[in-house]
C-alpha atoms as a PDB file:
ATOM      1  CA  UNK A   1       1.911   6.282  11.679  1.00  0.00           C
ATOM      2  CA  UNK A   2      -1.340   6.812  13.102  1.00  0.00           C
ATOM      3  CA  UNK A   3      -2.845   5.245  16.104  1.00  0.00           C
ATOM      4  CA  UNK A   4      -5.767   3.006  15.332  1.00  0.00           C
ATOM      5  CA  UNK A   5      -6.425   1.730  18.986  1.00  0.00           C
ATOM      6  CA  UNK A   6      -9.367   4.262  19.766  1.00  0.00           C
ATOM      7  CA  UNK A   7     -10.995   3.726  16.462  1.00  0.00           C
ATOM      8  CA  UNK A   8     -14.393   1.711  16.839  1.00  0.00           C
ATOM      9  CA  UNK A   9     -14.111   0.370  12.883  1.00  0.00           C
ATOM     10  CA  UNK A  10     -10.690   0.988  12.088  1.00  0.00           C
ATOM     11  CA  UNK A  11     -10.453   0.874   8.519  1.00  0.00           C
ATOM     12  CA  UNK A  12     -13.629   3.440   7.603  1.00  0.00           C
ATOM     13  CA  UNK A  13     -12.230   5.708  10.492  1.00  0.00           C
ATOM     14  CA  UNK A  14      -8.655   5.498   9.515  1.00  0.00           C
ATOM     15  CA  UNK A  15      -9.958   6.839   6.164  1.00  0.00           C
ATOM     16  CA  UNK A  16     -12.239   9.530   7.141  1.00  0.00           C
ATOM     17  CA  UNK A  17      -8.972  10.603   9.167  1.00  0.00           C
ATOM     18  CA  UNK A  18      -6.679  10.401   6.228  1.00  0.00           C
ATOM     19  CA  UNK A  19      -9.289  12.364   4.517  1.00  0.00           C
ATOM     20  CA  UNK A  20      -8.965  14.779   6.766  1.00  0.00           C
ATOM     21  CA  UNK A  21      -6.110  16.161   5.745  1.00  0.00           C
ATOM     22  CA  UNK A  22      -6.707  16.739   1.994  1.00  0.00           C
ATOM     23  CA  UNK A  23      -9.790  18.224   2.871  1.00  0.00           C
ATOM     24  CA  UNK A  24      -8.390  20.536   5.348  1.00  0.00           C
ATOM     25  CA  UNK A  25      -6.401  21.814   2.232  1.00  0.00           C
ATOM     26  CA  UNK A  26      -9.106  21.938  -0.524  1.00  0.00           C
ATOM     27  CA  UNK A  27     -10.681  24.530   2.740  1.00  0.00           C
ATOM     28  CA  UNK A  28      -7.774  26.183   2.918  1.00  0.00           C
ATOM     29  CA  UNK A  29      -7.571  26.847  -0.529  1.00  0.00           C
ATOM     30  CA  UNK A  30     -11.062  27.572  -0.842  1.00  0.00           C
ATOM     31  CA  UNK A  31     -10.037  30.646   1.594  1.00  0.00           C
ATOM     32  CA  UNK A  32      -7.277  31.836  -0.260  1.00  0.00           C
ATOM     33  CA  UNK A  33      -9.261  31.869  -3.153  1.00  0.00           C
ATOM     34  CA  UNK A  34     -11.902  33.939  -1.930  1.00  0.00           C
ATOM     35  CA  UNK A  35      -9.332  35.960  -0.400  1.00  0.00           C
ATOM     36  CA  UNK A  36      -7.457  36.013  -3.948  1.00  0.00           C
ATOM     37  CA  UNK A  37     -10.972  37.463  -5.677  1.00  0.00           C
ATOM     38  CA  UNK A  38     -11.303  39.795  -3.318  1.00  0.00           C
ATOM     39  CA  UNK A  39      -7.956  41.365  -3.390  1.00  0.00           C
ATOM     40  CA  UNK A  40      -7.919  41.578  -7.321  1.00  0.00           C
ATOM     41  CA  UNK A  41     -11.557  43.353  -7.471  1.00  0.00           C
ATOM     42  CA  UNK A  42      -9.752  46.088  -5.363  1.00  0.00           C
ATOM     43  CA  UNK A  43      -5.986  45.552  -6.996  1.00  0.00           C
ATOM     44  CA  UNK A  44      -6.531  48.568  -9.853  1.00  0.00           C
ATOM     45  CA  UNK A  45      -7.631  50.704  -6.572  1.00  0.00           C
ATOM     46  CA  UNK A  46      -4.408  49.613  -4.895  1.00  0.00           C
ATOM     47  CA  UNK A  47      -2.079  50.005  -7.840  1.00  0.00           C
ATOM     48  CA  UNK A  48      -3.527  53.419  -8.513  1.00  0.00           C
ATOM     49  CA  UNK A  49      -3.221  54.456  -4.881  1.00  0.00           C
ATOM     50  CA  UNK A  50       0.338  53.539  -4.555  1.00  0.00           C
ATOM     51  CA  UNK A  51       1.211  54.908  -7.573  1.00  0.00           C
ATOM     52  CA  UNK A  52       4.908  56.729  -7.394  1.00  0.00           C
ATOM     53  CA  UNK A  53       5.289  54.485  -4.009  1.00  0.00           C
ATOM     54  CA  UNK A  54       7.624  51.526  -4.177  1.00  0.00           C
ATOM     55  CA  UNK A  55       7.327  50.301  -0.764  1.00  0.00           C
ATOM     56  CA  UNK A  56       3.745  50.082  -0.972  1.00  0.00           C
ATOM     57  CA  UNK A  57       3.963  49.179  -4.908  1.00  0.00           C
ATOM     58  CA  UNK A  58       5.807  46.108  -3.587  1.00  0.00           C
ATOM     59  CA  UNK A  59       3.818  45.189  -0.691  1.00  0.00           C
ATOM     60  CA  UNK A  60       0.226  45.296  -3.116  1.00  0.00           C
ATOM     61  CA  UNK A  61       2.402  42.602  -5.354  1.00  0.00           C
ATOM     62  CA  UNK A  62       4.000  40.282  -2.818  1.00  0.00           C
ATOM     63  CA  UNK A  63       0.245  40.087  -0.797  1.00  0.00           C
ATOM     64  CA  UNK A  64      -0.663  38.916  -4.645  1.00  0.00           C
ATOM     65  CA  UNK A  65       1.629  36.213  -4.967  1.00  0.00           C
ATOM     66  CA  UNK A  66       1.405  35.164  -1.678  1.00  0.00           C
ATOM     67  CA  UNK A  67      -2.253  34.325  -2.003  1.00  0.00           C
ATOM     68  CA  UNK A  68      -2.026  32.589  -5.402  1.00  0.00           C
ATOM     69  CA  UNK A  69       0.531  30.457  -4.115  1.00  0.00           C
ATOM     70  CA  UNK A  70      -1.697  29.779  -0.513  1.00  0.00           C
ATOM     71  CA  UNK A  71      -4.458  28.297  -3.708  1.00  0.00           C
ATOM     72  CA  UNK A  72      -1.655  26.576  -5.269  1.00  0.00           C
ATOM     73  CA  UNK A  73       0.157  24.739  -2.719  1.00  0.00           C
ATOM     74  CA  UNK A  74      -3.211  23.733  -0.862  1.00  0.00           C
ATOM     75  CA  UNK A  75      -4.270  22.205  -3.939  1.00  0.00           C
ATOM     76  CA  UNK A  76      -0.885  20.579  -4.800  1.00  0.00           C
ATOM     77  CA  UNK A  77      -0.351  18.930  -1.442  1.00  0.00           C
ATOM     78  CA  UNK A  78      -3.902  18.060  -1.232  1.00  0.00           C
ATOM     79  CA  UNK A  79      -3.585  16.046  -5.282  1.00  0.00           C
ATOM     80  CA  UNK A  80      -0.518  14.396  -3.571  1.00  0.00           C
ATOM     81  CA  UNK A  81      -2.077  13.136  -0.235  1.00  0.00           C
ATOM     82  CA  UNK A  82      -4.638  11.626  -2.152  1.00  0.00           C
ATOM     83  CA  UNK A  83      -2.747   9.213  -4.360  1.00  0.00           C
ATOM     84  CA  UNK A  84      -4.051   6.485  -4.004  1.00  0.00           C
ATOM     85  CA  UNK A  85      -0.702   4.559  -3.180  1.00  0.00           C
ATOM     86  CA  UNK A  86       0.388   3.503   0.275  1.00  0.00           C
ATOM     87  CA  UNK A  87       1.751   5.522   2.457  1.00  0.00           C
ATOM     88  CA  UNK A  88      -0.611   8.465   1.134  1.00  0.00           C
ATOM     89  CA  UNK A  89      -3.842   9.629   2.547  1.00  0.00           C
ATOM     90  CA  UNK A  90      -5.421   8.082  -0.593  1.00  0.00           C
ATOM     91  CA  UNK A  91      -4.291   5.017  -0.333  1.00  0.00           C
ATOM     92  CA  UNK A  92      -6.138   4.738   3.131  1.00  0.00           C
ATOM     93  CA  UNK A  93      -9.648   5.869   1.829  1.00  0.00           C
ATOM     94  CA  UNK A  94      -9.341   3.763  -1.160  1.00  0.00           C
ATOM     95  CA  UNK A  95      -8.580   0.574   1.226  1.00  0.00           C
ATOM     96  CA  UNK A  96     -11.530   1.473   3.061  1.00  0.00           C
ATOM     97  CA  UNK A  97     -13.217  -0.075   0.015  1.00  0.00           C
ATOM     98  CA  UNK A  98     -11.605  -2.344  -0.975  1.00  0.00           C
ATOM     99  CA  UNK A  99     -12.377  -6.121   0.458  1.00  0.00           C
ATOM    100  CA  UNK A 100      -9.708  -7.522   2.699  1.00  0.00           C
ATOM    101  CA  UNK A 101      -8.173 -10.203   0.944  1.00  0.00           C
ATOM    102  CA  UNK A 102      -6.919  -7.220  -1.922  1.00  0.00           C
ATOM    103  CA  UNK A 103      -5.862  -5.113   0.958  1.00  0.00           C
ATOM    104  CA  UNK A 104      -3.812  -7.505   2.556  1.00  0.00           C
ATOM    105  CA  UNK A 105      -2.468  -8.607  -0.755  1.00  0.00           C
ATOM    106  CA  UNK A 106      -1.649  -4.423  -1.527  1.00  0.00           C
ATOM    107  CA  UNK A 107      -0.263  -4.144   2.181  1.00  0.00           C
ATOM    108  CA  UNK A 108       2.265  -6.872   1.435  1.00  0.00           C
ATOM    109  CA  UNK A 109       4.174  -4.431  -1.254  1.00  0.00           C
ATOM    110  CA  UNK A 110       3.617  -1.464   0.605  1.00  0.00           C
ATOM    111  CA  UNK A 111       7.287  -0.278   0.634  1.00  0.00           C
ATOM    112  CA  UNK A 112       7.598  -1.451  -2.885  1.00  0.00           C
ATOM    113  CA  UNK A 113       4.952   0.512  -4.422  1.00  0.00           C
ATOM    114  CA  UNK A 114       6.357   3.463  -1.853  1.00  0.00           C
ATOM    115  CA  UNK A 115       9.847   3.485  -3.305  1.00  0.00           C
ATOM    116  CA  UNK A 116       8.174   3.113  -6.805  1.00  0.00           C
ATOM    117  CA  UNK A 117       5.840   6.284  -6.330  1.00  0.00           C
ATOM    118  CA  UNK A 118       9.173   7.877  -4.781  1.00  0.00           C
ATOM    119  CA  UNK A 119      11.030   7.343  -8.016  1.00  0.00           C
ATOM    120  CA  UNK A 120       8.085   8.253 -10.373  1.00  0.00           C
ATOM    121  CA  UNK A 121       8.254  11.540  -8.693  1.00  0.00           C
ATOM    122  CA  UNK A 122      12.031  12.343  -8.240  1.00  0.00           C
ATOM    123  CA  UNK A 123      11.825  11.843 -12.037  1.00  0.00           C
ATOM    124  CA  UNK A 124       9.396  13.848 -13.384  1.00  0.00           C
ATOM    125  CA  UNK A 125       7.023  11.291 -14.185  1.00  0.00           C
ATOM    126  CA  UNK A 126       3.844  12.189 -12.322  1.00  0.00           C
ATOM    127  CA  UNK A 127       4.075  15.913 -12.815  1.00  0.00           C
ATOM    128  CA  UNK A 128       2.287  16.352 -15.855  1.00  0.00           C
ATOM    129  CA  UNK A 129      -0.775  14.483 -14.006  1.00  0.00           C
ATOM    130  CA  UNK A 130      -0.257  16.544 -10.954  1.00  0.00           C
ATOM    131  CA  UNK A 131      -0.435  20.014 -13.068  1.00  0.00           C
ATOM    132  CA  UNK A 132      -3.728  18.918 -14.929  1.00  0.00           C
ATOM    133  CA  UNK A 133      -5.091  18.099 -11.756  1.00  0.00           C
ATOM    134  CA  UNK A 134      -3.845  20.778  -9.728  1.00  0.00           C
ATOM    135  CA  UNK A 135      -4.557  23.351 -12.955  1.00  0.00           C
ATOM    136  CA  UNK A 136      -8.354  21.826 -13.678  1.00  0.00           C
ATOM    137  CA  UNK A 137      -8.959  22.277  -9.652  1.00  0.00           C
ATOM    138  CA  UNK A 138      -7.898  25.938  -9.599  1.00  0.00           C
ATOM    139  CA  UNK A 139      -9.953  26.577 -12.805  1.00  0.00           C
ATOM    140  CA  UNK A 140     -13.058  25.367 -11.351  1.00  0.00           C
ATOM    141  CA  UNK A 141     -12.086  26.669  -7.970  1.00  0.00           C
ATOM    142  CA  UNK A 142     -11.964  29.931  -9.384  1.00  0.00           C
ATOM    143  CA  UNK A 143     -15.290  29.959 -11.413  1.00  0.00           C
ATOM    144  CA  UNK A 144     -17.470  28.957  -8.445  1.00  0.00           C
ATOM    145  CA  UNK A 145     -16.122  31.606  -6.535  1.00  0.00           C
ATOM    146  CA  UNK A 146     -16.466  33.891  -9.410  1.00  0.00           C
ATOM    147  CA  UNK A 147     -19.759  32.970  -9.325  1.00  0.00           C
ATOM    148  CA  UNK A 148     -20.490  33.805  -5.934  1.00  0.00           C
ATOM    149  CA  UNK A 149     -18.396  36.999  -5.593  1.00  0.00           C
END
């Protein structure tokens, strides 16, 4: 739980610190991206260079993978923080907004709407949303830095 005692409006800076996080992922993933572009302009050099070489064949391939899943897991954990259900990082940005009487009503059920979200994703249930989230940000992610590399 995070510390609200030094904040000077504590609900708008609780949320621009819960956005923090999500946003330090959608950077991070920015950077693998770019990274990821990079690395498959050069990846025919590569594969032609270790050609015959297994060791090196393996590394070119495991640097690959690694870097598409440094995109991918930014993204995912970054679509998951920002449900907005308590206790996520969403939940804190969207109560930024809302007026107090529905926040204090939301508050209330915390826990409940916790072990509810819980559930919904121990059983499958919100990973179809998650993948066309997570899939349509990697899309665009990609085509903007397409565009600039």
């Amino acid at each position: 739980m995070m510390s609200t005692r030094n904040f000077k409006k504590p609900r708008r800076d609780m949320a621009l610190s819960a956005a923090a996080g999500p946003l330090s992922n959608l950077l991070l993933a920015i950077v693998f991206c770019g990274l990821l572009k990079i690395y498959t302009l050069f990846l025919p050099d590569l594969f032609i260079n270790t050609f015959g070489n297994e060791v090196l064949s393996n590394i070119v391939g495991y640097t690959y993978v690694f870097l598409y899943y440094g995109v991918s897991l930014n993204i995912t954990l970054a679509v998951f923080n920002l449900l907005p259900a308590p206790p996520f990082d969403g939940s804190r940005v969207l109560f930024a907004f809302l007026p107090d009487r529905h926040y204090f009503a939301i508050m209330k059920y915390e826990r409940i709407i916790m072990f509810i979200v819980l559930i919904a994703i121990a059983t499958g249930k919100l990973a179809l949303p998650f993948s066309l989230i997570t899939d349509g940000i990697i899309y665009g992610m990609k085509w903007i830095i397409g565009l600039i590399l």
